[in-house]
Protein backbone atom coordinates (compact mmCIF):
# COMPACT_ATOMS: atom_id res chain seq x y z
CA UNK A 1 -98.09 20.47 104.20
CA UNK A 2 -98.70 17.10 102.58
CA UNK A 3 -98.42 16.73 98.83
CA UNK A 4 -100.37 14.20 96.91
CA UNK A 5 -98.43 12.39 94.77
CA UNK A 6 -100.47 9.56 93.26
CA UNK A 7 -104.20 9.14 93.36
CA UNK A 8 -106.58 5.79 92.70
CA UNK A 9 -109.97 5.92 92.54
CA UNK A 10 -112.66 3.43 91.85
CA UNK A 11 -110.21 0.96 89.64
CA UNK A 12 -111.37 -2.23 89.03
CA UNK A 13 -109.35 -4.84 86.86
CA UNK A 14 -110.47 -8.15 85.14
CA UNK A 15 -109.02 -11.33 84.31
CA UNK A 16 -110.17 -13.74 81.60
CA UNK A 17 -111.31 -17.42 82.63
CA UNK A 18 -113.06 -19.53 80.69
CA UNK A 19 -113.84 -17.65 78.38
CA UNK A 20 -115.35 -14.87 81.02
CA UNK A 21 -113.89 -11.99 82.53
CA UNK A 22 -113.85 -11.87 85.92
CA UNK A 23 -113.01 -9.36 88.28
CA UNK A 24 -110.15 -9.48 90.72
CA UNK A 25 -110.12 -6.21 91.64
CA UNK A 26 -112.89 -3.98 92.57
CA UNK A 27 -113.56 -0.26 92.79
CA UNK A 28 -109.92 0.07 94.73
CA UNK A 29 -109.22 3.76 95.39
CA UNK A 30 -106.13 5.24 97.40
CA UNK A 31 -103.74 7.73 97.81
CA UNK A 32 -100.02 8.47 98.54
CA UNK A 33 -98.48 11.78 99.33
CA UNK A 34 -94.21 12.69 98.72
CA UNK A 35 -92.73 11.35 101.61
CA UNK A 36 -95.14 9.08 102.97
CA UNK A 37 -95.58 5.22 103.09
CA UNK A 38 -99.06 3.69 101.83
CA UNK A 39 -98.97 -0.15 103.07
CA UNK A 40 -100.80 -2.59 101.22
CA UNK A 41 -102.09 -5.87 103.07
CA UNK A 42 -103.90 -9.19 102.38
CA UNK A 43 -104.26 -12.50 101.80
CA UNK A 44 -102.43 -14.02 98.66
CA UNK A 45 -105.00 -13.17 95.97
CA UNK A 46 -106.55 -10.42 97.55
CA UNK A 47 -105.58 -8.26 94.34
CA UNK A 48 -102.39 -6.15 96.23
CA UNK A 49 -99.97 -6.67 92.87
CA UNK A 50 -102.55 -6.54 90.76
CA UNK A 51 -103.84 -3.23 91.46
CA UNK A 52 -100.05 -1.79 91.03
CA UNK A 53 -99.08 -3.59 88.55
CA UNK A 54 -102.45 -2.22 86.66
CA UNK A 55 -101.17 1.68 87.01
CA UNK A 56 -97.47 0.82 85.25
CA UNK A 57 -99.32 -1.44 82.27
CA UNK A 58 -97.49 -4.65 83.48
CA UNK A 59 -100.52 -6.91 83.18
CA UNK A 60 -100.79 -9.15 79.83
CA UNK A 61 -103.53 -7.60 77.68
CA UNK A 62 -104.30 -10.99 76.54
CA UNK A 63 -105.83 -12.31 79.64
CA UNK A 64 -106.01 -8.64 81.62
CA UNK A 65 -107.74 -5.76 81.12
CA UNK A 66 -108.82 -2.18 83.46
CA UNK A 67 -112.37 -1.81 83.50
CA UNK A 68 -112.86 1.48 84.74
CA UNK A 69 -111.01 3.93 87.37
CA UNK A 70 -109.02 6.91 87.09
CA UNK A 71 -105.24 7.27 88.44
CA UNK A 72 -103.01 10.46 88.44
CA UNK A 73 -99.79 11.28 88.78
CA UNK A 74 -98.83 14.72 90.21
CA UNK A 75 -95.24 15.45 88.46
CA UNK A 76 -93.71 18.96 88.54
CA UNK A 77 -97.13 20.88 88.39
CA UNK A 78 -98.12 18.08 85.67
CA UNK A 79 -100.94 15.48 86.19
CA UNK A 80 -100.57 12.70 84.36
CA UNK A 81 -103.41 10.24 83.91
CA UNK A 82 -101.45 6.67 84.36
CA UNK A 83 -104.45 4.56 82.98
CA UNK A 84 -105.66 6.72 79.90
CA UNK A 85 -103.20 4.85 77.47
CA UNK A 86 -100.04 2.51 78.12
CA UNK A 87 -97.62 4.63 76.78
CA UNK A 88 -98.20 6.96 79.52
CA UNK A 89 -97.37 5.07 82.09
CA UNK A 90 -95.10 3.06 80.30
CA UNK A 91 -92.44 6.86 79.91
CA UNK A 92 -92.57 7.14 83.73
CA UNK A 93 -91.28 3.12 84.31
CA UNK A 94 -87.79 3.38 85.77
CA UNK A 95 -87.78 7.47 85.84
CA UNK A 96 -90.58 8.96 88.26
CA UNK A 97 -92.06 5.61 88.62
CA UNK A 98 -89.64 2.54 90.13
CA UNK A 99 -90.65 -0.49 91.29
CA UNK A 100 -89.09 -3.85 93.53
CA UNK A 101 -90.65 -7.03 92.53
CA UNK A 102 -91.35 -10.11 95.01
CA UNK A 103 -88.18 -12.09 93.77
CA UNK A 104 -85.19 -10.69 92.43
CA UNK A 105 -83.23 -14.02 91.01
CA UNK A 106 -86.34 -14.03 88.58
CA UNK A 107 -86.20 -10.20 88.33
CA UNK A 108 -82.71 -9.75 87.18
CA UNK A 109 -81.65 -11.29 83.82
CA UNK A 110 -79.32 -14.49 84.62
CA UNK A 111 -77.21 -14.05 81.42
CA UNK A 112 -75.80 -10.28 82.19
CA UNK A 113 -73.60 -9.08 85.16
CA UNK A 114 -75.77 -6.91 87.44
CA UNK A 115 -73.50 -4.05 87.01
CA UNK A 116 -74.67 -4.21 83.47
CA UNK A 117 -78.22 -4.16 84.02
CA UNK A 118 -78.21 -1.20 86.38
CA UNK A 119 -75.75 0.60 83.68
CA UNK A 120 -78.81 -0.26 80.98
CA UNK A 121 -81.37 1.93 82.85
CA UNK A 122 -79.08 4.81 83.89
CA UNK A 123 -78.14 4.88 80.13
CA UNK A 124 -82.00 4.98 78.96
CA UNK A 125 -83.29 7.08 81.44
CA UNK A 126 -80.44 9.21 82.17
CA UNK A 127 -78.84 9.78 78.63
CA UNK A 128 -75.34 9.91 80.12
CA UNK A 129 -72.27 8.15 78.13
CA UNK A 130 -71.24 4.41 79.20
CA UNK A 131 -68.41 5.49 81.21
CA UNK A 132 -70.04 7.80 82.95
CA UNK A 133 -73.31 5.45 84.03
CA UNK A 134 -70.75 2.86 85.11
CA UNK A 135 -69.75 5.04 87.39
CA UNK A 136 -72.96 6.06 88.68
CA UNK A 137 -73.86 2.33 89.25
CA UNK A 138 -71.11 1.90 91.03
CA UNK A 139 -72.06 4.74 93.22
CA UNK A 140 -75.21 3.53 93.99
CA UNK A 141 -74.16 -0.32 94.30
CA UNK A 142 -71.56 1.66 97.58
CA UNK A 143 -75.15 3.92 98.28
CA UNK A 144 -77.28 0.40 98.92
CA UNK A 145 -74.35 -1.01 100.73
CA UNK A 146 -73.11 -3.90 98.80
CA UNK A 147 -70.02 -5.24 100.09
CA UNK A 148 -67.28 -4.44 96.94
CA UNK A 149 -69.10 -2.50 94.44
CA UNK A 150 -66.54 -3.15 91.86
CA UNK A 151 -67.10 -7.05 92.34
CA UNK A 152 -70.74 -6.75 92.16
CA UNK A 153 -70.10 -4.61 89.06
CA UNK A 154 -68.79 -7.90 87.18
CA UNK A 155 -71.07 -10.45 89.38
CA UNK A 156 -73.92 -12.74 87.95
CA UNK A 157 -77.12 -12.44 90.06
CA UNK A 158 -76.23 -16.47 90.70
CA UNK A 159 -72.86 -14.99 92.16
CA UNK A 160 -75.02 -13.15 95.05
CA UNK A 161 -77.11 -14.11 97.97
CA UNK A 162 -80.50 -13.30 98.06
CA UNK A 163 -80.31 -9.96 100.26
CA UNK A 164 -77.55 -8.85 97.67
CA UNK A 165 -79.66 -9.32 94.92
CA UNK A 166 -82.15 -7.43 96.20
CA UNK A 167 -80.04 -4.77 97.36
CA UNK A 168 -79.25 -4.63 93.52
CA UNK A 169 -83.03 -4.52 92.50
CA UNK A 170 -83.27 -1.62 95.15
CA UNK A 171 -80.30 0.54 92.93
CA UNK A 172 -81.93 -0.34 89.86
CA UNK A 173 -85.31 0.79 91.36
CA UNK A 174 -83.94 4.54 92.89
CA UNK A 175 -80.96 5.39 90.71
CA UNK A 176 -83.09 7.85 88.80
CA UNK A 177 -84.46 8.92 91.51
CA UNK A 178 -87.91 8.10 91.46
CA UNK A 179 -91.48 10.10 93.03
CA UNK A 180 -92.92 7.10 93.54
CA UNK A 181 -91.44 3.47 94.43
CA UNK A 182 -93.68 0.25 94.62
CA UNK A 183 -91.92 -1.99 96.90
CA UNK A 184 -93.92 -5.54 95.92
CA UNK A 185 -93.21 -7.81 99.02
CA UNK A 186 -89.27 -6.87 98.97
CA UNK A 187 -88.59 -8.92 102.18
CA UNK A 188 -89.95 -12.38 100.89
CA UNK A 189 -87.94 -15.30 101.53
CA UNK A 190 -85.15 -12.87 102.99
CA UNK A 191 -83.80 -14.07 106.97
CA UNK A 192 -84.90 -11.79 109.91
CA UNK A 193 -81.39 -9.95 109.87
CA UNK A 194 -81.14 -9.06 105.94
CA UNK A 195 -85.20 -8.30 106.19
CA UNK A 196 -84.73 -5.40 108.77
CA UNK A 197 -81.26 -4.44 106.52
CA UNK A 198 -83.38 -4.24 103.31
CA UNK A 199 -86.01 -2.24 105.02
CA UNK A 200 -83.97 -0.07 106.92
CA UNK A 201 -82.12 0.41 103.33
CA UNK A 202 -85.68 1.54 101.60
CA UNK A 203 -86.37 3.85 104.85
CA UNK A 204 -83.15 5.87 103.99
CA UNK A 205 -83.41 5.94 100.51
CA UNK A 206 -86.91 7.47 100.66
CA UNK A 207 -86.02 10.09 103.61
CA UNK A 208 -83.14 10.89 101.22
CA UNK A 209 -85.32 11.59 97.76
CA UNK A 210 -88.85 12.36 99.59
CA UNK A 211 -89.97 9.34 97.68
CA UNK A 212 -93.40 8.05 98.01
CA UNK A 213 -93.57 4.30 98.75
CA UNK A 214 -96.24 1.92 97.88
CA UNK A 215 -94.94 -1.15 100.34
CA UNK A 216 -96.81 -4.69 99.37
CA UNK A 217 -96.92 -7.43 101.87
CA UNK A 218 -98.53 -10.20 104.23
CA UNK A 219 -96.43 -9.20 106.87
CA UNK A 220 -98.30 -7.58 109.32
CA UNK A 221 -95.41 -6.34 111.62
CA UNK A 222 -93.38 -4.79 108.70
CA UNK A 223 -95.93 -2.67 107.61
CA UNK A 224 -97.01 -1.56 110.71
CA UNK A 225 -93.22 -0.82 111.38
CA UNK A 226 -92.57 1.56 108.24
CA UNK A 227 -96.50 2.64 107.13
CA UNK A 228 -98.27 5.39 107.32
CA UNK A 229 -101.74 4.78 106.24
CA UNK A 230 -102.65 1.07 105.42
CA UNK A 231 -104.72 -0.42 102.63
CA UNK A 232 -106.51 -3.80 104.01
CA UNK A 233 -107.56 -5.94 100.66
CA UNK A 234 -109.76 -9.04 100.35
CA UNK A 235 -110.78 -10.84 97.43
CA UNK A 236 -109.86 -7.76 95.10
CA UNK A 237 -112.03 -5.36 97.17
CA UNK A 238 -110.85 -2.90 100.00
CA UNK A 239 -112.07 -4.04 103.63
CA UNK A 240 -110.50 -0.92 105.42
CA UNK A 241 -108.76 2.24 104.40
CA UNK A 242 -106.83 4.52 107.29
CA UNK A 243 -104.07 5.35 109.39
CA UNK A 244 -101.51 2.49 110.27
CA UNK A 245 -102.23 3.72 114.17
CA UNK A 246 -105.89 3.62 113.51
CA UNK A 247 -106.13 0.27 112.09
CA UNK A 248 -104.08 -1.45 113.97
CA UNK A 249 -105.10 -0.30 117.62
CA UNK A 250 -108.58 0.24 116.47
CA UNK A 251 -109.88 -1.63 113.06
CA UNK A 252 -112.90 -0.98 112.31
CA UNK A 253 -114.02 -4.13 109.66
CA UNK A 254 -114.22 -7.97 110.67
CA UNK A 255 -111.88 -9.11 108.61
CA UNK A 256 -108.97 -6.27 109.53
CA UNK A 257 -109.49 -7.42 112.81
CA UNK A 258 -109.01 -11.03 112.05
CA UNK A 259 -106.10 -10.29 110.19
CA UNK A 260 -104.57 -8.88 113.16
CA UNK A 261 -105.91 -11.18 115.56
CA UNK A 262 -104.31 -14.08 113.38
CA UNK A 263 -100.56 -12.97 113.62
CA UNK A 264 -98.63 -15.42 116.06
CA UNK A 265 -97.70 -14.55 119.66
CA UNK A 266 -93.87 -14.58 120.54
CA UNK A 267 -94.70 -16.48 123.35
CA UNK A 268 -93.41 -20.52 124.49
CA UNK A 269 -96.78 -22.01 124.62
CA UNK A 270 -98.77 -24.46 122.58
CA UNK A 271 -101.37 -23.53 120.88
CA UNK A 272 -103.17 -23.25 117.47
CA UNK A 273 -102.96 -20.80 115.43
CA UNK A 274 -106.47 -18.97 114.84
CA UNK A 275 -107.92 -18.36 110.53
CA UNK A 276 -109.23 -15.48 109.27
CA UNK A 277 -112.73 -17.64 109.20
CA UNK A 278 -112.33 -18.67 112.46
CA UNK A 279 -111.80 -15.01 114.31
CA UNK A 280 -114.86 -13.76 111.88
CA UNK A 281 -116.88 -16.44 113.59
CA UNK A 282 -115.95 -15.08 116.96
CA UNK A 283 -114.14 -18.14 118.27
CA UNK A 284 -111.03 -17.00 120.03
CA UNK A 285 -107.55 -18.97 121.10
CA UNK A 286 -108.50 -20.05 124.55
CA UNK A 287 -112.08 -21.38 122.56
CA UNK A 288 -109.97 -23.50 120.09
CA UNK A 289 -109.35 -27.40 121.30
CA UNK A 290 -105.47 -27.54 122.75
CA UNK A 291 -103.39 -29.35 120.35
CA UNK A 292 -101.78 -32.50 121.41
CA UNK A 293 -98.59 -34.89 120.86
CA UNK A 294 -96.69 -31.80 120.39
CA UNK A 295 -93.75 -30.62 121.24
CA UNK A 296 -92.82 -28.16 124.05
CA UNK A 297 -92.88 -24.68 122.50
CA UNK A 298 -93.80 -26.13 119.01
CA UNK A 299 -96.70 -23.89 117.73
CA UNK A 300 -99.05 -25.54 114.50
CA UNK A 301 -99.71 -23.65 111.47
């Protein structure tokens, strides 16, 4: 039996501009059950971060504010509204609530040693004694597979390579053992090898805990890889709500299929690569002129 976890209905968030506030997302509403993946996909500034980063009160209130909705939390028979005031969803950051961000050199302060960054939210959220927590990051820094935990204990995030550094954003995220994790684009700028490492790593994690993932990207062949339902976003609004199987064998809206449609072929041949615009118009590959003075094999973006 499936149990919901978190629920979004009709939220819609504005920015200010010019002295106006306009929205950039729109009457979003989704759900995630314990144990299940919820993929969220679009174009950059279709509103995917913003809409998460609206439930955990990460947006400036300067420039940012929720306009309406209603989100809910289910913890331990407890629903907990995550919009109705900051502080609520400010206690469940780090504890029931953990989050990747896109890049984790900006993520992780530069002037501490990562060891003592994860040991700073054991210690808060955990209440255990220095010693102790060290050892627990160390434990998870051997549990995310980081070559020498004890090294990485002492390291700089400068001292790492990008998949490390991530791998250390990924402890920081599950060593309290989060309900829910928002995973916003955690493969971006990563190789092909230390992408499918990193994933894999999140895919164990969350079969170990139950976790609920939120996974955030433009990659249309990770999400269909690890999702189980997929959110399809444009322009803050959502174009397509179902089952990763459903939408991507059988989408439904223009613009889902012209997402799909516009992911390149791992084939040799020459040929240009199709827009969102141009699928919605109907034009196809074969109607598009050939390119030419190109290279064998070369494919323009």
């Amino acid at each position: 039996m499936c149990t919901e976890l978190l629920s979004v209905k009709n939220l819609t968030v504005s920015f200010l501009k010019d002295g106006l506030w306009r929205p950039a997302v729109q009457n979003i509403s989704f759900s995630v059950n314990l144990g299940e993946t919820l993929g969220i996909v679009g174009e950059s500034g279709s509103g995917k971060s913003v809409s998460c980063l609206a439930l955990l009160s990460l947006l400036p209130k300067e420039v940012a504010r929720i306009e309406s909705g209603v989100a809910t939390l289910k913890i331990q028979n407890q629903v907990i509204e995550l919009l109705k005031s900051s502080e609520a969803s400010r206690s469940l950051r780090g504890s029931e609530i953990g989050m990747i961000f896109q890049e984790p050199m900006t993520s992780l302060n530069p002037l501490f040693k990562c060891g003592d960054q994860l040991v700073e939210v054991i210690r808060r959220h955990l209440n255990l004694a220095r010693k102790e927590a060290v050892q627990l990051a160390e434990e998870w820094f051997q549990k995310v597979e980081l070559p020498n935990p004890r090294r990485i204990i002492s390291a700089y995030p400068h001292e790492l390579s990008g998949g490390q550094r991530q791998r250390v954003m990924i402890a920081m995220a599950m060593c309290c053992k989060p309900k829910l994790l928002i995973a916003d684009e955690p493969t971006t700028a990563l190789d092909v090898t230390v992408q499918k490492s990193v994933l894999d790593l999140i895919s164990r994690l969350q079969k170990e805990h139950n976790t609920a993932v939120v996974f955030i990207s433009h990659d249309l062949g990770v999400v269909r890889s690890i999702a189980d339902n997929v959110l399809v976003m444009q322009k803050g609004e959502a174009k397509e709500y179902d089952s990763a199987d459903k939408i991507f064998k059988n989408p439904s809206t223009a613009y889902a299929k012209s997402l799909i449609a516009c992911k390149p072929e791992n084939t040799n041949k020459k040929y240009r690569l199709t827009t969102v615009d141009q699928v919605i118009a109907g034009e196809t590959l074969t109607q598009l002129r050939p390119p030419t003075n190109v290279n064998d094999g070369q494919v323009i973006y």
